[in-house]
N, C-alpha and C. Protein backbone atom coordinates (compact mmCIF):
# COMPACT_ATOMS: atom_id res chain seq x y z
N UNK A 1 0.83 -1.20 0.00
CA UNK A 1 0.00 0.00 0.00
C UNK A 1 0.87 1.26 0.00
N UNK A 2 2.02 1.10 0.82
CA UNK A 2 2.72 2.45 1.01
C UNK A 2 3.60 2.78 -0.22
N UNK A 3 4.08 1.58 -0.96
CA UNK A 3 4.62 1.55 -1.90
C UNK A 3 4.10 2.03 -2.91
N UNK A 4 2.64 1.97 -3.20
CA UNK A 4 1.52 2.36 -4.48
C UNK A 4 1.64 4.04 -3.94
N UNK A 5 1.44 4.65 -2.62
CA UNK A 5 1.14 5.86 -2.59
C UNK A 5 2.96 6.39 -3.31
N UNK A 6 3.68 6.35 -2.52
CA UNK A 6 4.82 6.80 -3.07
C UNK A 6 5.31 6.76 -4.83
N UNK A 7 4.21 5.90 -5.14
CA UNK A 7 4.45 5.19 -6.69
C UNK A 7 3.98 6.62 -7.50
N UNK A 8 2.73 6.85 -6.57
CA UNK A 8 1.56 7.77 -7.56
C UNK A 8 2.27 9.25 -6.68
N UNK A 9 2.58 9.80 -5.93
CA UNK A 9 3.26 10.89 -6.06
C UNK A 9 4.33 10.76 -6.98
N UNK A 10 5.42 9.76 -6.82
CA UNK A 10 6.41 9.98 -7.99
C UNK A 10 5.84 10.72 -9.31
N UNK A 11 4.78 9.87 -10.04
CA UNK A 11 4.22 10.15 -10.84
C UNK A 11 3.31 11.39 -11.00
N UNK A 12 3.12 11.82 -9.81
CA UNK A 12 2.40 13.28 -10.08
C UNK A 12 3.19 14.08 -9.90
N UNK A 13 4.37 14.12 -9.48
CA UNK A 13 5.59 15.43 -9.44
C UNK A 13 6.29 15.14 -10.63
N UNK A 14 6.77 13.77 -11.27
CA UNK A 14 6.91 13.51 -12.63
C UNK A 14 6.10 14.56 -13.38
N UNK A 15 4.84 14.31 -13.68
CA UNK A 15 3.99 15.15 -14.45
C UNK A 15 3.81 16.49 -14.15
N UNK A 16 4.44 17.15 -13.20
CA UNK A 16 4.84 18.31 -13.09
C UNK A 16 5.95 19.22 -13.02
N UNK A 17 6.79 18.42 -13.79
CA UNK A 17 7.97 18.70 -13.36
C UNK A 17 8.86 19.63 -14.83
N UNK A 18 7.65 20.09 -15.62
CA UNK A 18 7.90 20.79 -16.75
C UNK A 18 7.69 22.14 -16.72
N UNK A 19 8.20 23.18 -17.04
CA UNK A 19 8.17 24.32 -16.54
C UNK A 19 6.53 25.21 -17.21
N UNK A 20 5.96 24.57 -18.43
CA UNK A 20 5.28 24.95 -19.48
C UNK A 20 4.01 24.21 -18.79
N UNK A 21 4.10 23.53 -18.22
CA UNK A 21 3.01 22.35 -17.20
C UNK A 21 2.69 23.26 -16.34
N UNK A 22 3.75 23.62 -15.37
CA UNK A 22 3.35 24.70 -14.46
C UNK A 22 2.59 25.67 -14.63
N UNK A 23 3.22 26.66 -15.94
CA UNK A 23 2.56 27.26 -15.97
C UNK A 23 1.17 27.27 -16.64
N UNK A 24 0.66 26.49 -17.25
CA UNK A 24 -0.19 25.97 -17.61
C UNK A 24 -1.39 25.70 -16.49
N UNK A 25 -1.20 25.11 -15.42
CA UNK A 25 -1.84 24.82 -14.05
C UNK A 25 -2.11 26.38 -13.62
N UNK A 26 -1.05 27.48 -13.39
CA UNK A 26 -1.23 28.59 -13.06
C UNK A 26 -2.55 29.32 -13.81
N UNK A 27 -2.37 28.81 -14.79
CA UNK A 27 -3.56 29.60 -15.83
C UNK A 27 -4.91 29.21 -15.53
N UNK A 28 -4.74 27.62 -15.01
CA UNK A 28 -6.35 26.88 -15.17
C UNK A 28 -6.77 27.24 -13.51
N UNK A 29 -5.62 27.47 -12.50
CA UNK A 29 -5.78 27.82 -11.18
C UNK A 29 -7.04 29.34 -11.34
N UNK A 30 -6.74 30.20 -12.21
CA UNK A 30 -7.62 31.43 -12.30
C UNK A 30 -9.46 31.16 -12.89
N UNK A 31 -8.87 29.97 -13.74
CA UNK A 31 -10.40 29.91 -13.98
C UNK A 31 -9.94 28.66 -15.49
N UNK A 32 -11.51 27.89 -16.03
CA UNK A 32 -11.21 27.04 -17.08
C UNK A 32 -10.87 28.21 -18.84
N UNK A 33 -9.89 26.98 -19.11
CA UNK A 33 -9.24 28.07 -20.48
C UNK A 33 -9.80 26.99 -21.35
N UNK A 34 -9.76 27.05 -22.74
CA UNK A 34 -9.48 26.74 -23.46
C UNK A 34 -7.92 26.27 -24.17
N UNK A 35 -7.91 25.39 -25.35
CA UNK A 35 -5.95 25.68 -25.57
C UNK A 35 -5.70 26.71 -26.40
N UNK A 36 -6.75 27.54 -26.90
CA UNK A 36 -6.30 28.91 -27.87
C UNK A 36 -6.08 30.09 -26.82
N UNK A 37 -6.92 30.16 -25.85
CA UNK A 37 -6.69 31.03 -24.15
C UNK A 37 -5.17 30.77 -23.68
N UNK A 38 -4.94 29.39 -23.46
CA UNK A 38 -3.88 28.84 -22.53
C UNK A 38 -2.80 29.10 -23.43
N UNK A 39 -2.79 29.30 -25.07
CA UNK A 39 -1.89 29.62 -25.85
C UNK A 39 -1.22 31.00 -25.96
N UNK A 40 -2.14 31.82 -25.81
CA UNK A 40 -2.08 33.23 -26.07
C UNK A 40 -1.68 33.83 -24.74
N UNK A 41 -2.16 33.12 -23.94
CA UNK A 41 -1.08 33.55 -22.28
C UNK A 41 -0.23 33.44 -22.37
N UNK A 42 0.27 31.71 -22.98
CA UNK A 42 1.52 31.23 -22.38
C UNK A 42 2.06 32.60 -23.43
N UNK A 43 1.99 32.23 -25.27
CA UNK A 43 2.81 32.67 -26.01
C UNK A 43 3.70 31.69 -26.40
N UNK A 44 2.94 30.52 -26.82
CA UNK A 44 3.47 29.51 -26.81
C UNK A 44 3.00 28.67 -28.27
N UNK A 45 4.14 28.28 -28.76
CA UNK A 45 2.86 27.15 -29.96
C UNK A 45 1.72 26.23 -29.54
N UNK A 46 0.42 26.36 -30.53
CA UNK A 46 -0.05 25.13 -30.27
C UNK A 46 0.26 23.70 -29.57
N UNK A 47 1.16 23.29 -30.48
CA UNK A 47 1.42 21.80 -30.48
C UNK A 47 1.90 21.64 -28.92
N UNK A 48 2.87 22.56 -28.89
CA UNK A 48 3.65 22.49 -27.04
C UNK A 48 2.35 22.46 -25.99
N UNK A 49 1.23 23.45 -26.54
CA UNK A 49 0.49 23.40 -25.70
C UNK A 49 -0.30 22.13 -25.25
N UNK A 50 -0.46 21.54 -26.38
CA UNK A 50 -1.51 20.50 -26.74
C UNK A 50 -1.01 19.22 -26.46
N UNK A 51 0.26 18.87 -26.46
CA UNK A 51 1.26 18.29 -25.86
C UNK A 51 1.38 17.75 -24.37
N UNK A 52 1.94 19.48 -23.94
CA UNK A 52 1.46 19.30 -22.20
C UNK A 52 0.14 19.07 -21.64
N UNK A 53 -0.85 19.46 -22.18
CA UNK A 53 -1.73 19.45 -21.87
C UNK A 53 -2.23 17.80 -21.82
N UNK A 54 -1.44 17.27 -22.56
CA UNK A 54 -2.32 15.80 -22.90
C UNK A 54 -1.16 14.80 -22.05
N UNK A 55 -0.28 15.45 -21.56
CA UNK A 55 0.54 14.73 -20.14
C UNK A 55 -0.27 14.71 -18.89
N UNK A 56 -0.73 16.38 -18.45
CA UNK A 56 -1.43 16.40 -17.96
C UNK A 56 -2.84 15.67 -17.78
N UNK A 57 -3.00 15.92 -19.02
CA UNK A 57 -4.70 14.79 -18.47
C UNK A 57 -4.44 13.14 -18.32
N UNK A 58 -3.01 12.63 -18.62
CA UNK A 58 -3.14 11.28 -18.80
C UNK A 58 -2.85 10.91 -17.03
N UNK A 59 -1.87 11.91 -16.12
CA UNK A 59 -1.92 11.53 -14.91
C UNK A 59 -3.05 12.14 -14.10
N UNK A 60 -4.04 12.52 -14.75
CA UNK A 60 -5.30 12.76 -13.94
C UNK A 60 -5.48 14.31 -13.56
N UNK A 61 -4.57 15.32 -14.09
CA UNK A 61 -4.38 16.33 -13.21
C UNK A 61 -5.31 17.53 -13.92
N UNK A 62 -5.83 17.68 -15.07
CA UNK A 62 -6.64 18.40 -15.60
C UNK A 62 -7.46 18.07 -16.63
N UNK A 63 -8.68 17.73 -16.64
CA UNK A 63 -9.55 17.47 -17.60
C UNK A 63 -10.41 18.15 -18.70
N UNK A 64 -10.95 17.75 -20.14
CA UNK A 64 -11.22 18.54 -20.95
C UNK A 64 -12.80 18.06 -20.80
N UNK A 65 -13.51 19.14 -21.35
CA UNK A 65 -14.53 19.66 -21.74
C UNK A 65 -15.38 19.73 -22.85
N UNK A 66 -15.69 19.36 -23.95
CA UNK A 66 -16.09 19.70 -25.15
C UNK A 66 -17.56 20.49 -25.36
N UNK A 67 -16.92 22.19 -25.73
CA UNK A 67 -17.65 22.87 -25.79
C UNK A 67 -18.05 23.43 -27.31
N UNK A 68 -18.80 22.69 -27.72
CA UNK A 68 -19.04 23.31 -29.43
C UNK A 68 -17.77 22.36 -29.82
N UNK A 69 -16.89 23.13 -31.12
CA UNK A 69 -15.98 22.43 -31.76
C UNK A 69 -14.39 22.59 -30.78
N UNK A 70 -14.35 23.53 -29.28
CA UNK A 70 -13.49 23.79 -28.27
C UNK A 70 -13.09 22.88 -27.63
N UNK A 71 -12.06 22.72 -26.69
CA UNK A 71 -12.38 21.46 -25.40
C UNK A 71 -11.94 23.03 -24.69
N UNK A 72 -12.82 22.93 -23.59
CA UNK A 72 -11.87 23.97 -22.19
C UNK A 72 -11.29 22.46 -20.98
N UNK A 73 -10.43 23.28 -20.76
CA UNK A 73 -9.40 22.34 -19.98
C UNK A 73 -9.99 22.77 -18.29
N UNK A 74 -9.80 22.05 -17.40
CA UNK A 74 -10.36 22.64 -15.77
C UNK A 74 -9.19 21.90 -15.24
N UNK A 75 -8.54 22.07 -13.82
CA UNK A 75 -8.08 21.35 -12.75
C UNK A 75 -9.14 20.46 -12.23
N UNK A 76 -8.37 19.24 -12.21
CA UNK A 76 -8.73 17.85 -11.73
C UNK A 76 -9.85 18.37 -10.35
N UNK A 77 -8.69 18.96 -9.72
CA UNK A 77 -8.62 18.87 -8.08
C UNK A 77 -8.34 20.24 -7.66
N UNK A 78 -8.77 20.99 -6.74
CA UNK A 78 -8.70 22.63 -6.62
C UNK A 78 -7.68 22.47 -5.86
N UNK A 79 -7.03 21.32 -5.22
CA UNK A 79 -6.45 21.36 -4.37
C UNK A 79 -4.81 22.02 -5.09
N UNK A 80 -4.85 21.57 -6.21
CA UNK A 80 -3.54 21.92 -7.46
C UNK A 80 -3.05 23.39 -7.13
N UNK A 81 -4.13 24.48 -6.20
CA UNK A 81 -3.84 25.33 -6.16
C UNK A 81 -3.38 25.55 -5.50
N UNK A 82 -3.51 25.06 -4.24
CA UNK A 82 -2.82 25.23 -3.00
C UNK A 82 -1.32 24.36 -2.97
N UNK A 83 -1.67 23.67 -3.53
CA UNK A 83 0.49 23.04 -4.33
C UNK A 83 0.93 23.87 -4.57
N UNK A 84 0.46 25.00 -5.62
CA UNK A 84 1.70 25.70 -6.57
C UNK A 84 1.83 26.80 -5.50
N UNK A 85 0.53 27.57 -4.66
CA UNK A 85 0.98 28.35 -3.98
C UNK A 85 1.89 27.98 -2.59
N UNK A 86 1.94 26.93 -2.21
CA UNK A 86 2.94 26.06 -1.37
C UNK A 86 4.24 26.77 -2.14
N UNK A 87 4.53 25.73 -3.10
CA UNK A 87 5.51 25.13 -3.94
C UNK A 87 5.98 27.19 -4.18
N UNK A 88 5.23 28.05 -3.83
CA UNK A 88 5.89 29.73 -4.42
C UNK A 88 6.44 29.79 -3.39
N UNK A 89 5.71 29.78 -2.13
CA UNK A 89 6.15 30.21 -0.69
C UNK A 89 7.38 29.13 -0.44
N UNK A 90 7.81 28.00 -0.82
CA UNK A 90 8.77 27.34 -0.42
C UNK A 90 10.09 27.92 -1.41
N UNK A 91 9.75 28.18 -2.54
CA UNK A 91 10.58 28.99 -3.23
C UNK A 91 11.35 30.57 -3.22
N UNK A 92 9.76 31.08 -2.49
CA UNK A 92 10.67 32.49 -1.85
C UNK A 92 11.14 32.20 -0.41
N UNK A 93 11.08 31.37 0.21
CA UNK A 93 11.89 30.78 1.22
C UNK A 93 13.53 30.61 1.17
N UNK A 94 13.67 29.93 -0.13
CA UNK A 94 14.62 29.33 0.03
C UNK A 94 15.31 30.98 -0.88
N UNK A 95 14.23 31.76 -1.64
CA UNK A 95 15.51 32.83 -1.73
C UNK A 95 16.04 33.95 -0.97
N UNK A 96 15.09 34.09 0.08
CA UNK A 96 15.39 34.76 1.36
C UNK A 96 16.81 34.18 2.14
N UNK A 97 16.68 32.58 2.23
CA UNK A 97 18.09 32.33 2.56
C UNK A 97 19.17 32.80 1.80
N UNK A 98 19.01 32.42 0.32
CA UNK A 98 19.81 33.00 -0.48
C UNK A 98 20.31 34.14 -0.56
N UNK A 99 19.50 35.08 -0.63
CA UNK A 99 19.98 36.38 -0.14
C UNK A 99 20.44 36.75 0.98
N UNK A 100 19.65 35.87 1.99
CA UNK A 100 20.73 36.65 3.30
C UNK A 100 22.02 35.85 3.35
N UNK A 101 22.36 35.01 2.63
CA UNK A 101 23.78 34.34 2.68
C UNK A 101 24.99 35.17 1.86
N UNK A 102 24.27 35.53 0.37
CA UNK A 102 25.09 36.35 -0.22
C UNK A 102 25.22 37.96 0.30
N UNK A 103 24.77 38.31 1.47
CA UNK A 103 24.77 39.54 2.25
C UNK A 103 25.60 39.18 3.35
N UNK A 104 25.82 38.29 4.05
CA UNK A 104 26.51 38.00 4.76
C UNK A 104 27.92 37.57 4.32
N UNK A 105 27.79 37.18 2.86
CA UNK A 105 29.36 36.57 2.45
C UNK A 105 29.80 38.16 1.90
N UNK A 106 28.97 39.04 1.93
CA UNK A 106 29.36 40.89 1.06
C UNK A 106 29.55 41.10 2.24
N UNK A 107 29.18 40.83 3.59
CA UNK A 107 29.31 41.67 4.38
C UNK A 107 31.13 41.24 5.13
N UNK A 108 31.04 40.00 4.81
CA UNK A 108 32.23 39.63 5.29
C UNK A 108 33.74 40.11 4.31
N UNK A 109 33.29 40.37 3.15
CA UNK A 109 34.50 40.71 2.08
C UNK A 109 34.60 42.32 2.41
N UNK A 110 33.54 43.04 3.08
CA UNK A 110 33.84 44.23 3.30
C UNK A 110 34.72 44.65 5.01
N UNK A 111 34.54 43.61 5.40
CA UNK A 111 35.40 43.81 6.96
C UNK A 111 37.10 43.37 6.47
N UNK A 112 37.24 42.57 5.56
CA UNK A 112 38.40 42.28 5.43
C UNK A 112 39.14 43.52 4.96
């Protein structure tokens, strides 16, 4: 059992682990897009879009829609949102250390 859970996170940080994925999630976090919407945000080709997008839906993480001749894309799980905003705050975390390390290594080249 513990082995299957660890199996299926692998696989859902796998499937997120593309920078164009991300932001992609960021987009559907605001509300459902379409891939001509999700294109014109990113600024991105089609195909890349249509691509990630179809990684995404194969590990479960955002599903399509068929609206007229459209699909709009939605998050699986609302919870996706509270990941990425995690996943920001752990990131400006770690650059707060960053910065106060390279202030402390300036501060030390200036006493010498």
């Amino acid at each position: 059992m513990n082995v299957d859970l660890q199996q299926f996170k692998a696989d859902f940080f796998k499937a997120l682990s593309h920078p164009l994925r991300i932001r992609i999630l960021e987009l559907l976090a605001e509300g459902d897009k379409n891939v001509n919407e999700i294109q014109t945000a990113i600024g991105s080709e089609g195909s890349a879009v249509s691509q990630q997008l179809s990684v995404l839906r194969s590990k479960n993480i955002v599903y399509g829609t068929k609206d007229g001749n459209r699909v709009v894309y939605s998050l699986r799980d609302s919870m996706i949102i509270d990941l990425l905003r995690i996943a920001r705050q752990i990131f400006n975390n770690h650059l707060i250390d960053t910065v106060s390390m390279l202030d402390q290594l300036s501060d030390g080249k200036k006493e010498q």
